[in-house]
Protein backbone atom coordinates (compact mmCIF):
# COMPACT_ATOMS: atom_id res chain seq x y z
CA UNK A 1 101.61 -39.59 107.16
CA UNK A 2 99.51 -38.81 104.57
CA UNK A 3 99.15 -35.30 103.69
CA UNK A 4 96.48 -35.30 101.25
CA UNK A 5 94.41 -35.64 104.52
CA UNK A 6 96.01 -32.33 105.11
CA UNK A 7 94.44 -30.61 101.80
CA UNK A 8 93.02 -27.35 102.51
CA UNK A 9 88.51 -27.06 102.44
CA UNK A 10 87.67 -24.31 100.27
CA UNK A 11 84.48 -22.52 100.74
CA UNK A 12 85.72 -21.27 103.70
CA UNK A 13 84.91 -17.93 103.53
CA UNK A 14 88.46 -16.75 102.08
CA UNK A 15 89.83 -15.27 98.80
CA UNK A 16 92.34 -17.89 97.65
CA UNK A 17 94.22 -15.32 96.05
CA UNK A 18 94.73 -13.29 99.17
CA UNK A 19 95.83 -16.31 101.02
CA UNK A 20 98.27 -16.90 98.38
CA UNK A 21 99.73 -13.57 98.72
CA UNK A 22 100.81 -14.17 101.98
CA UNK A 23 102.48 -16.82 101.11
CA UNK A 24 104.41 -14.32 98.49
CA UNK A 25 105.09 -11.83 101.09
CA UNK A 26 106.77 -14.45 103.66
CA UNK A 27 108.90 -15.42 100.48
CA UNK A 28 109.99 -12.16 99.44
CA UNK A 29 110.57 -10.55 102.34
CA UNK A 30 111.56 -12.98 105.10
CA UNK A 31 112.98 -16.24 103.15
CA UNK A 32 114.55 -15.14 100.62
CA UNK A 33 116.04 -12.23 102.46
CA UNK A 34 117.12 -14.42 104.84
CA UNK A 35 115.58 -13.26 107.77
CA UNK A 36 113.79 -16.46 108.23
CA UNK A 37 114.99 -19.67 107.76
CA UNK A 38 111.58 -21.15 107.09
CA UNK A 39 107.82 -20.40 107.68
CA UNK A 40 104.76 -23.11 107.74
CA UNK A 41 101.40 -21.12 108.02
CA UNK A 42 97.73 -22.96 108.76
CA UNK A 43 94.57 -21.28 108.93
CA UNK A 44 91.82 -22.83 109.75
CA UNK A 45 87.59 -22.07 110.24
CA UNK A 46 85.99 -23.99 112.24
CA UNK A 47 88.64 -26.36 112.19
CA UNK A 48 88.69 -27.14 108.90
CA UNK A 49 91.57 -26.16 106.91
CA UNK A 50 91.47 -23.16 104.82
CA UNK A 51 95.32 -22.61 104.04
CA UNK A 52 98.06 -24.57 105.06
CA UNK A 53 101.85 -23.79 103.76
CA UNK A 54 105.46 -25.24 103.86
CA UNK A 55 108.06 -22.79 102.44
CA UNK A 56 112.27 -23.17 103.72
CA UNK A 57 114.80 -25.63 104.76
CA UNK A 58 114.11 -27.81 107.90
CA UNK A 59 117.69 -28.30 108.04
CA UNK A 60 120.81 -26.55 106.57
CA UNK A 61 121.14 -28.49 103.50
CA UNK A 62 118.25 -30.51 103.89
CA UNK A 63 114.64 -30.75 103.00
CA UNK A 64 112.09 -28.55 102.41
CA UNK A 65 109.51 -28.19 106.37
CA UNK A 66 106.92 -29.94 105.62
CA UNK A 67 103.20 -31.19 107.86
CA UNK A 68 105.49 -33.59 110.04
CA UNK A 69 108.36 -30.56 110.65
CA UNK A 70 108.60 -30.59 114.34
CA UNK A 71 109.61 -26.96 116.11
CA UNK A 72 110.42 -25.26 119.69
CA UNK A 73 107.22 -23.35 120.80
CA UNK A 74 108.52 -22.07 123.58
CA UNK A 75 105.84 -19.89 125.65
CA UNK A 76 103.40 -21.39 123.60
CA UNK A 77 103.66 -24.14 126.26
CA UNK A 78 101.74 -21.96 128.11
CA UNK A 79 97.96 -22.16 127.56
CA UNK A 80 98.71 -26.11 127.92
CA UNK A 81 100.06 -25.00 131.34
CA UNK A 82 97.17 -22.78 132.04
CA UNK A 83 94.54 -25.42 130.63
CA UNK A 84 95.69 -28.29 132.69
CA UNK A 85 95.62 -25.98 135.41
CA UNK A 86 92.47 -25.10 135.13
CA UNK A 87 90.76 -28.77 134.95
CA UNK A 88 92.07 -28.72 138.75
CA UNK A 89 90.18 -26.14 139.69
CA UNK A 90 87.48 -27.83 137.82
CA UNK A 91 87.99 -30.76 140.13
CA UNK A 92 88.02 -28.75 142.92
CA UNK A 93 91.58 -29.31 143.89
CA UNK A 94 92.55 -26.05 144.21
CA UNK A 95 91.28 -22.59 143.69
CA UNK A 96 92.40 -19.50 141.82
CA UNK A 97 92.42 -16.96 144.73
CA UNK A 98 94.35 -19.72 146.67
CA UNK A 99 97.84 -18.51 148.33
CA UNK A 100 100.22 -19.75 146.01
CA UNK A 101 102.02 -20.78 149.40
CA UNK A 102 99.36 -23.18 150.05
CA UNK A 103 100.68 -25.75 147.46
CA UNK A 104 104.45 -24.31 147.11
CA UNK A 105 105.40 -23.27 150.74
CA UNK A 106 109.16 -23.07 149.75
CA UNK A 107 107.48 -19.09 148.53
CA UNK A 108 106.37 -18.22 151.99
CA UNK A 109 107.50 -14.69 153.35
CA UNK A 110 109.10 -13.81 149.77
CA UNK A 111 109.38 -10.04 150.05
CA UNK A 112 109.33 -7.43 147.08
CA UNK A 113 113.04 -6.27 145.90
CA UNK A 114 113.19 -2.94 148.39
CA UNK A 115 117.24 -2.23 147.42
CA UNK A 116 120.75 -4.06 147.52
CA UNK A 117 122.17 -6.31 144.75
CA UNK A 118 125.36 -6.50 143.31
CA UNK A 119 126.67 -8.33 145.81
CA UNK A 120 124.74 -6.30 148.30
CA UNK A 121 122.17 -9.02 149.89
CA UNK A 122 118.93 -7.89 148.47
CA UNK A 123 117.04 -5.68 151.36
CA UNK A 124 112.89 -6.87 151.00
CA UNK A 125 109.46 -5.23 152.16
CA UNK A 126 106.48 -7.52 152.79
CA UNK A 127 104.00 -8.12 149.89
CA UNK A 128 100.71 -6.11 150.33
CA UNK A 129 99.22 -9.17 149.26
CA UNK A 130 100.18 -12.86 149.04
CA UNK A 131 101.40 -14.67 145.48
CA UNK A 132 97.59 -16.38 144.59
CA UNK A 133 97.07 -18.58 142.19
CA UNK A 134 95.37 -15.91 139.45
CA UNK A 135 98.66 -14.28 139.57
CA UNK A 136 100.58 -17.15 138.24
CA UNK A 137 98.11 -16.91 135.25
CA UNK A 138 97.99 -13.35 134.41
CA UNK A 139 101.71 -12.88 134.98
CA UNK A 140 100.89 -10.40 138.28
CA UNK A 141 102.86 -12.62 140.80
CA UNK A 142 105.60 -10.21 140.96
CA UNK A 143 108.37 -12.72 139.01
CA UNK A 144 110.16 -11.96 136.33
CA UNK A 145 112.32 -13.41 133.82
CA UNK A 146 116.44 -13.20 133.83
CA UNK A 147 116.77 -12.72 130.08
CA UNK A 148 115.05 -9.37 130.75
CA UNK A 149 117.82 -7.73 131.86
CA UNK A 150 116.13 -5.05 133.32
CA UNK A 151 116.77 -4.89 137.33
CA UNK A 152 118.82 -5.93 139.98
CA UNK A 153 115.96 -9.17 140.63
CA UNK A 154 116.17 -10.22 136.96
CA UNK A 155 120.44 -10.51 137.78
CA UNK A 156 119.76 -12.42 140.24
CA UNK A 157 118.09 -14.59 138.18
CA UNK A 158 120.77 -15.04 136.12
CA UNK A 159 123.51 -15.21 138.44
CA UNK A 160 121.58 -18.52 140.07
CA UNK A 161 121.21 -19.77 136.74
CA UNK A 162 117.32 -20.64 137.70
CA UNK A 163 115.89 -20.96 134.36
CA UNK A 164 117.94 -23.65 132.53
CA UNK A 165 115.82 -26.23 131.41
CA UNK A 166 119.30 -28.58 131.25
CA UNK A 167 120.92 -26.97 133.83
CA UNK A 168 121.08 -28.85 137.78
CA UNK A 169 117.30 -27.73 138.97
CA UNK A 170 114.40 -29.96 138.64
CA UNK A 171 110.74 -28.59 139.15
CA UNK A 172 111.16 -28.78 142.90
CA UNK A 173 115.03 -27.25 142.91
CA UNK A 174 113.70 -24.35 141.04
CA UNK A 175 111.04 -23.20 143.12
CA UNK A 176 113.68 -23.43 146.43
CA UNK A 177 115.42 -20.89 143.89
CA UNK A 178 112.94 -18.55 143.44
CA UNK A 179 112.02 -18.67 147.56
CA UNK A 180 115.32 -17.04 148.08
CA UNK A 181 114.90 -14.15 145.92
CA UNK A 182 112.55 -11.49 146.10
CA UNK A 183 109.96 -10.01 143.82
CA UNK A 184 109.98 -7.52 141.64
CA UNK A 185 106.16 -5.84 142.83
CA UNK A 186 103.78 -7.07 144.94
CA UNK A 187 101.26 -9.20 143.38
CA UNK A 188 98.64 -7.91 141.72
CA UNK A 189 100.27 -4.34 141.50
CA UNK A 190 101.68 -4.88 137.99
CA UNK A 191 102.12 -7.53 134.86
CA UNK A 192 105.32 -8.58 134.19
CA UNK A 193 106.21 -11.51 131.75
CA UNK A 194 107.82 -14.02 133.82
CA UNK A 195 108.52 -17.71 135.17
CA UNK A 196 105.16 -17.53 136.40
CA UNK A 197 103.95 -20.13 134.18
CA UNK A 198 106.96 -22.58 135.27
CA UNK A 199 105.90 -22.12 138.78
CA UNK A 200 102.01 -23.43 137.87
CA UNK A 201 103.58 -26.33 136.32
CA UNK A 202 104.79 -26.87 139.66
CA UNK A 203 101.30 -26.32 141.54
CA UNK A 204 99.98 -28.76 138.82
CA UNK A 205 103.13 -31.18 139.57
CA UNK A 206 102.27 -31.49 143.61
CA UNK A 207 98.37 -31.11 143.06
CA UNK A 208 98.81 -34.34 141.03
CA UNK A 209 101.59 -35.69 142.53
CA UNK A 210 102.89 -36.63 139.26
CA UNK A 211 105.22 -35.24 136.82
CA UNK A 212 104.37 -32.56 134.57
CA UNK A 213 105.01 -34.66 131.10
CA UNK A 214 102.58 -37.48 132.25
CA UNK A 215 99.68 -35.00 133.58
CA UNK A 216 100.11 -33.14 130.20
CA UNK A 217 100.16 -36.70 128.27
CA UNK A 218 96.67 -37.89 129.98
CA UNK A 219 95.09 -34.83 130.40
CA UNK A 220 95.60 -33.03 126.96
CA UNK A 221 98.17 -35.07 124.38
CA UNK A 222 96.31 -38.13 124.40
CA UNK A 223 92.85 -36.92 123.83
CA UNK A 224 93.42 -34.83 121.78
CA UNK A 225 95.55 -36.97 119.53
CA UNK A 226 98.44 -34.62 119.92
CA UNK A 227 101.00 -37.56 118.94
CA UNK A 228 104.27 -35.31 118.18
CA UNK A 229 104.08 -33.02 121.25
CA UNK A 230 106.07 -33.49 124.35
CA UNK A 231 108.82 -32.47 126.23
CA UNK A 232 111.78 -34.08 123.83
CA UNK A 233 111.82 -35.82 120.56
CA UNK A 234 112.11 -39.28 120.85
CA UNK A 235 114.55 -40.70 119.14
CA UNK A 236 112.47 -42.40 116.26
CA UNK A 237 111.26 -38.95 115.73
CA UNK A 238 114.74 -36.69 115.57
CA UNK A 239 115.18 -36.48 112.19
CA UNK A 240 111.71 -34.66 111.85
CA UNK A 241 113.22 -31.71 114.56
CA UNK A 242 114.06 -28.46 112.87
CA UNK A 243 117.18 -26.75 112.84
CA UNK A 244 116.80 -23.39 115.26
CA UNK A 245 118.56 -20.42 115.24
CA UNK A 246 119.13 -16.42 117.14
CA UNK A 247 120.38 -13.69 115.90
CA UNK A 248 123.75 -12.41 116.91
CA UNK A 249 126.30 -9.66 115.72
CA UNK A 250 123.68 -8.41 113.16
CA UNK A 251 123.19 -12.07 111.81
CA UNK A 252 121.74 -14.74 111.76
CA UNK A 253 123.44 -17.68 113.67
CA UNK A 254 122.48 -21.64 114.77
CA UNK A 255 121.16 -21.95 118.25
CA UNK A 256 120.01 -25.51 118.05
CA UNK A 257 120.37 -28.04 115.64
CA UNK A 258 118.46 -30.67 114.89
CA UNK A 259 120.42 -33.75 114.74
CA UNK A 260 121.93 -32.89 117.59
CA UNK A 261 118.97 -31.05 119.85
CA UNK A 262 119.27 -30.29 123.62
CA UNK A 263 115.19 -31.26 122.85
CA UNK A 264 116.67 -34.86 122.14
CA UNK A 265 116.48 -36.01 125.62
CA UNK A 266 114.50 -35.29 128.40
CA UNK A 267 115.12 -32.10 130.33
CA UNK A 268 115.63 -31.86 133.73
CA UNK A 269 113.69 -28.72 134.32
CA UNK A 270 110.20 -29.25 132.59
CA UNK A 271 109.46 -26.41 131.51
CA UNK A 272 105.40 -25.18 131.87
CA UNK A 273 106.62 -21.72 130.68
CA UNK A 274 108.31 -22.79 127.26
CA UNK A 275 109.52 -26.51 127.03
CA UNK A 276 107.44 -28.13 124.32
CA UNK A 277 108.01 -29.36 120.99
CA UNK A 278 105.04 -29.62 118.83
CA UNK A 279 103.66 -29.96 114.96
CA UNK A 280 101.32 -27.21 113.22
CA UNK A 281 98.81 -29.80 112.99
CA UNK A 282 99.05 -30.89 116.30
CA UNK A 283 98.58 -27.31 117.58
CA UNK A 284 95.74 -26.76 115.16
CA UNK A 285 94.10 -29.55 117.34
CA UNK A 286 94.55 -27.69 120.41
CA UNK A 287 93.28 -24.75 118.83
CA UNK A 288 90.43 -26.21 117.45
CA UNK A 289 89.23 -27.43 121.09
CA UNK A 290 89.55 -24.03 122.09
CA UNK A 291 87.55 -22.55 119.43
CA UNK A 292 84.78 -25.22 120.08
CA UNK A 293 84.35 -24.22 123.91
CA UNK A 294 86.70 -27.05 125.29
CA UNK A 295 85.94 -29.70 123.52
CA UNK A 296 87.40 -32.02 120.15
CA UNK A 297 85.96 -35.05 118.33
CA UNK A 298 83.96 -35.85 121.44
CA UNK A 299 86.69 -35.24 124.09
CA UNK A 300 86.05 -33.01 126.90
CA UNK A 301 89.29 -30.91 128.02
CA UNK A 302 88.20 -27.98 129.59
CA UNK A 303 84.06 -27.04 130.34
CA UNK A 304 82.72 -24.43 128.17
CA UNK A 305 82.55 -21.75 131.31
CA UNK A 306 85.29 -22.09 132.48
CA UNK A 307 87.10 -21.51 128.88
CA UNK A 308 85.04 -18.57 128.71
CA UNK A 309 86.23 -17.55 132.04
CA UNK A 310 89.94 -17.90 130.91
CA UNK A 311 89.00 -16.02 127.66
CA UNK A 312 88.15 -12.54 129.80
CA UNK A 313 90.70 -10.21 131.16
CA UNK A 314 91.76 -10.42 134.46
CA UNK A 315 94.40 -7.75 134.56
CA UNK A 316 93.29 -5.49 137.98
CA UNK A 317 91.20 -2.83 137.52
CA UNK A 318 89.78 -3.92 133.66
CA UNK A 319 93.08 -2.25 132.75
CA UNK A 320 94.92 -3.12 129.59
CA UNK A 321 98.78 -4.19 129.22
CA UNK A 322 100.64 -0.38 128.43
CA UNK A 323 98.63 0.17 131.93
CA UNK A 324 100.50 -2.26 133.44
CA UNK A 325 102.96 -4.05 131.95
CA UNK A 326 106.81 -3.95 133.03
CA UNK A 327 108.09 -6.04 130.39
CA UNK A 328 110.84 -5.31 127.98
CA UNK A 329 109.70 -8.65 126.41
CA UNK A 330 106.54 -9.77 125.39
CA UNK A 331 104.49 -11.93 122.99
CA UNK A 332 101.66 -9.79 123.64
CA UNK A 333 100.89 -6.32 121.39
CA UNK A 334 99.97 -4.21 124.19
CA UNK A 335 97.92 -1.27 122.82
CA UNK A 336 93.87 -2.54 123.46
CA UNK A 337 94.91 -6.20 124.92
CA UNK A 338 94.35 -7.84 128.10
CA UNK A 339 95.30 -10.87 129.85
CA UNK A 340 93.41 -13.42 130.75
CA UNK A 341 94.58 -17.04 132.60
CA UNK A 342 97.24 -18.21 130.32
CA UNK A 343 96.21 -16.03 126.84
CA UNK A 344 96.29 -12.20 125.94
CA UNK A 345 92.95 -11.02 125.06
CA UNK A 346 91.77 -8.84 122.65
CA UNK A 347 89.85 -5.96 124.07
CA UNK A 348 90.20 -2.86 121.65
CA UNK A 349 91.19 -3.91 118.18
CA UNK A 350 91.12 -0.16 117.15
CA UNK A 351 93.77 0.18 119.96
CA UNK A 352 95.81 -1.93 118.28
CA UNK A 353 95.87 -0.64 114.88
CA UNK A 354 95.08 -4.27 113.22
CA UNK A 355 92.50 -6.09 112.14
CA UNK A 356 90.62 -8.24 114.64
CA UNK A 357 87.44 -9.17 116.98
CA UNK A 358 86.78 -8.27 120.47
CA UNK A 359 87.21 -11.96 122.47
CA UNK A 360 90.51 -13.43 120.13
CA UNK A 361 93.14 -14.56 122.16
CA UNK A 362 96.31 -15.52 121.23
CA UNK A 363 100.08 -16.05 122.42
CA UNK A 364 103.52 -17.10 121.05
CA UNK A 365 106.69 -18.21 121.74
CA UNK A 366 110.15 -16.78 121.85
CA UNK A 367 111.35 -19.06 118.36
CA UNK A 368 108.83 -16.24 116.90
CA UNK A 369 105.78 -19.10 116.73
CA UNK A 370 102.34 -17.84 116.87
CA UNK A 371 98.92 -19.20 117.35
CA UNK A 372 95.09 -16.95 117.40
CA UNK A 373 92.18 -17.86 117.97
CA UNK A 374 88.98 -15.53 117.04
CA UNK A 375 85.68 -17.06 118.68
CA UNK A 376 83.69 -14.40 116.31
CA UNK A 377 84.96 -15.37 112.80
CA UNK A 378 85.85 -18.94 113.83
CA UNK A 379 89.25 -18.36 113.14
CA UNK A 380 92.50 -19.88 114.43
CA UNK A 381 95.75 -20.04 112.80
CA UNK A 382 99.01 -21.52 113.47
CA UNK A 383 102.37 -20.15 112.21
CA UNK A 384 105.76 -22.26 113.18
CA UNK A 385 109.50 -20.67 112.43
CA UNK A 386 112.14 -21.20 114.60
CA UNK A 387 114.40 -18.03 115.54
CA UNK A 388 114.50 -15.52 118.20
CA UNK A 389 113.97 -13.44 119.82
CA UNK A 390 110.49 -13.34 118.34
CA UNK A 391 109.98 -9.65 118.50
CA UNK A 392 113.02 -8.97 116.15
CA UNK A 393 110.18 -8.88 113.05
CA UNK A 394 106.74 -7.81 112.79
CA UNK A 395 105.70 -11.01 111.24
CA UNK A 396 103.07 -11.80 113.90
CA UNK A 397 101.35 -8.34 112.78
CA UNK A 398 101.50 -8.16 109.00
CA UNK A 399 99.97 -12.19 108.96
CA UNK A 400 97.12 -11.02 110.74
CA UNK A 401 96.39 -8.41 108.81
CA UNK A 402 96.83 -10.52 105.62
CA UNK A 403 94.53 -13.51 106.84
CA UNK A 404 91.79 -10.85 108.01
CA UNK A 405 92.30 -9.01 104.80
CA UNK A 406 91.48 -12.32 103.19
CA UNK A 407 88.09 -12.96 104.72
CA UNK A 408 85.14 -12.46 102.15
């Protein structure tokens, strides 16, 4: 790959200097304190490259990341979800106030969580109104996630051992799962970050009748000229996969590593919620079709309204997330943001104390990856790493306020 093809435009609109400073600031207070083990930053206006940086080890011992790294991006997996979702509806294959039931009738009659658990069986109350489709993609359904560790439902989760993407569930397996367990609200009564996504890749799964890692191949990879996203490295590509790590006991420890990644073979669970692998530049590309209503180098993913439809919020009421989130875990800031289908959504940037434009949306991932996207200045901007939990830092924050800081 050549990366002088990579080489960032000036005239952008950006102070070089200021962009360089960031660069300084990851160094100095994330690499070389060793909070990070590596950070690769790309911004981009409209879609050209203003600044795009390699700085840490891929691999203990090995080379420096560079533009063919390959990381974990997690819940960034989910505006693909969301997207390919939504070129369904498009087709008129299924709607967004459609029953969830409809296309997944294994979650018929799932009640809300009304007492029991430890052992207890869980007692249940009828929803007030049935799982639909917009809940899935808002994160209203009602589901939650087991790492939450937050109720008696998110146990449960745990206990089944629902969410392992190489664990003994397939796509089909794991929504039997989830029809035995209740909710933790009824839909539409809260926001909770959850497997919601997972369960759309589902939908999309027995709307298609095809499995998730083809309809995301045809429908987004391949036009798009994704080439190093998927569901696994292939083999060919394995010594381009990053080394991944958590912290644990006040340190940081390996969670993954590269030559010998779980992400090295194809999981059994494909993951719509958080099971992709993916380059910076190959995630610039998605942005970029975002930013440009749907559309890249003459490929059509997604119709212009209905982007702009995704790109609202949705939450009930206008309401934003400390309204109505639930979540001990987020990749959303929730002071002044909304959720739309399958992004947060800026709404109030002075409610969120940083620098931004009404309209940006945005999401991450739990290996502390980030993308924006900011329809006003023709922004996006792409930032890989690989440890977690992502909201152990406030990386996410002080870049955006750097790149904004950096616009002339």
């Amino acid at each position: 790959m050549d990366s002088a093809q990579f080489a960032p435009t000036s005239d952008l609109g950006f102070d070089p200097r200021r962009l360089a400073a960031i660069d300084a600031f990851v160094q100095n207070n994330y690499l070389d304190s060793g909070k990070l083990p590596n950070a690769q930053l790309l911004i981009a206006r409209d879609g050209q490259i203003a600044h795009f940086s390699h700085q840490g080890l891929a691999r203990e011992g090995g080379a420096q990341i560079d533009e063919c790294s390959i990381f974990r991006i997690a819940s960034m997996t989910k505006p693909v979800t969301s997207i390919v979702f939504m070129q369904l509806v498009e087709e008129a294959r299924v709607a967004l106030d459609a029953p969830v039931h409809h296309v997944l009738p294994e979650l018929k009659g799932v009640g809300v969580y009304n007492g029991g658990g430890g052992g207890v069986p869980f007692l249940t109350k009828p929803t007030a109104e049935p799982m639909r489709m917009v809940d899935l993609l808002r994160h209203t359904s009602g589901l939650t996630y087991g790492f939450q560790n937050r109720s008696n439902v998110d146990a449960a989760y745990r206990e089944a051992r629902i969410e392992g993407w190489h664990g003994n569930l397939d796509l089909d397996g794991f929504v039997a799962a989830l029809g035995k367990l209740p909710l933790e609200f009824s839909p539409g009564e809260a926001w909770n970050y959850s497997v919601s996504t997972d369960v759309l890749g589902a939908v999309i799964e027995r709307v298609t009748g095809m499995p998730l890692d083809r309809v995301f191949e045809e429908r987004v990879f391949a036009p798009l000229g994704m080439v190093d996203t998927g569901f696994w490295v292939p083999q060919e590509k394995i010594d381009r996969l990053t080394d991944c790590y958590t912290f644990a006991g006040g340190k940081r420890v390996m969670y993954d590593t590269g030559a010998k990644s779980a992400w090295s073979q194809r999981p059994k669970l494909l993951s719509g919620g958080g099971g992709l692998v993916s380059t910076s530049l190959d995630y610039h590309r998605f942005c970029t079709m975002l930013l440009n209503g749907g559309t890249l180098e003459g490929q059509r993913i997604i119709g212009r309204k209905t982007l702009e439809l995704m790109t609202q919020n949705h939450l009930p009421g206008g309401r934003d997330l400390t309204e109505l989130s639930r979540s001990l875990f987020s990749e959303a800031t929730n002071a002044g943001m909304g959720f739309g289908l399958g992004f947060a959504v800026n709404m109030d940037p002075a409610k969120s104390l940083v620098p931004g434009s009404v309209g940006e949306f945005y999401w991450g991932g739990m290996f502390s990856t980030a993308f924006f996207v900011d329809p006003v200045e023709r922004i996006t901007m792409v930032f890989m790493t690989q440890l977690s939990p992502s909201g152990l830092y406030p990386i996410r924050r002080e870049l955006k306020t750097m790149i904004y800081s950096a616009l002339v």
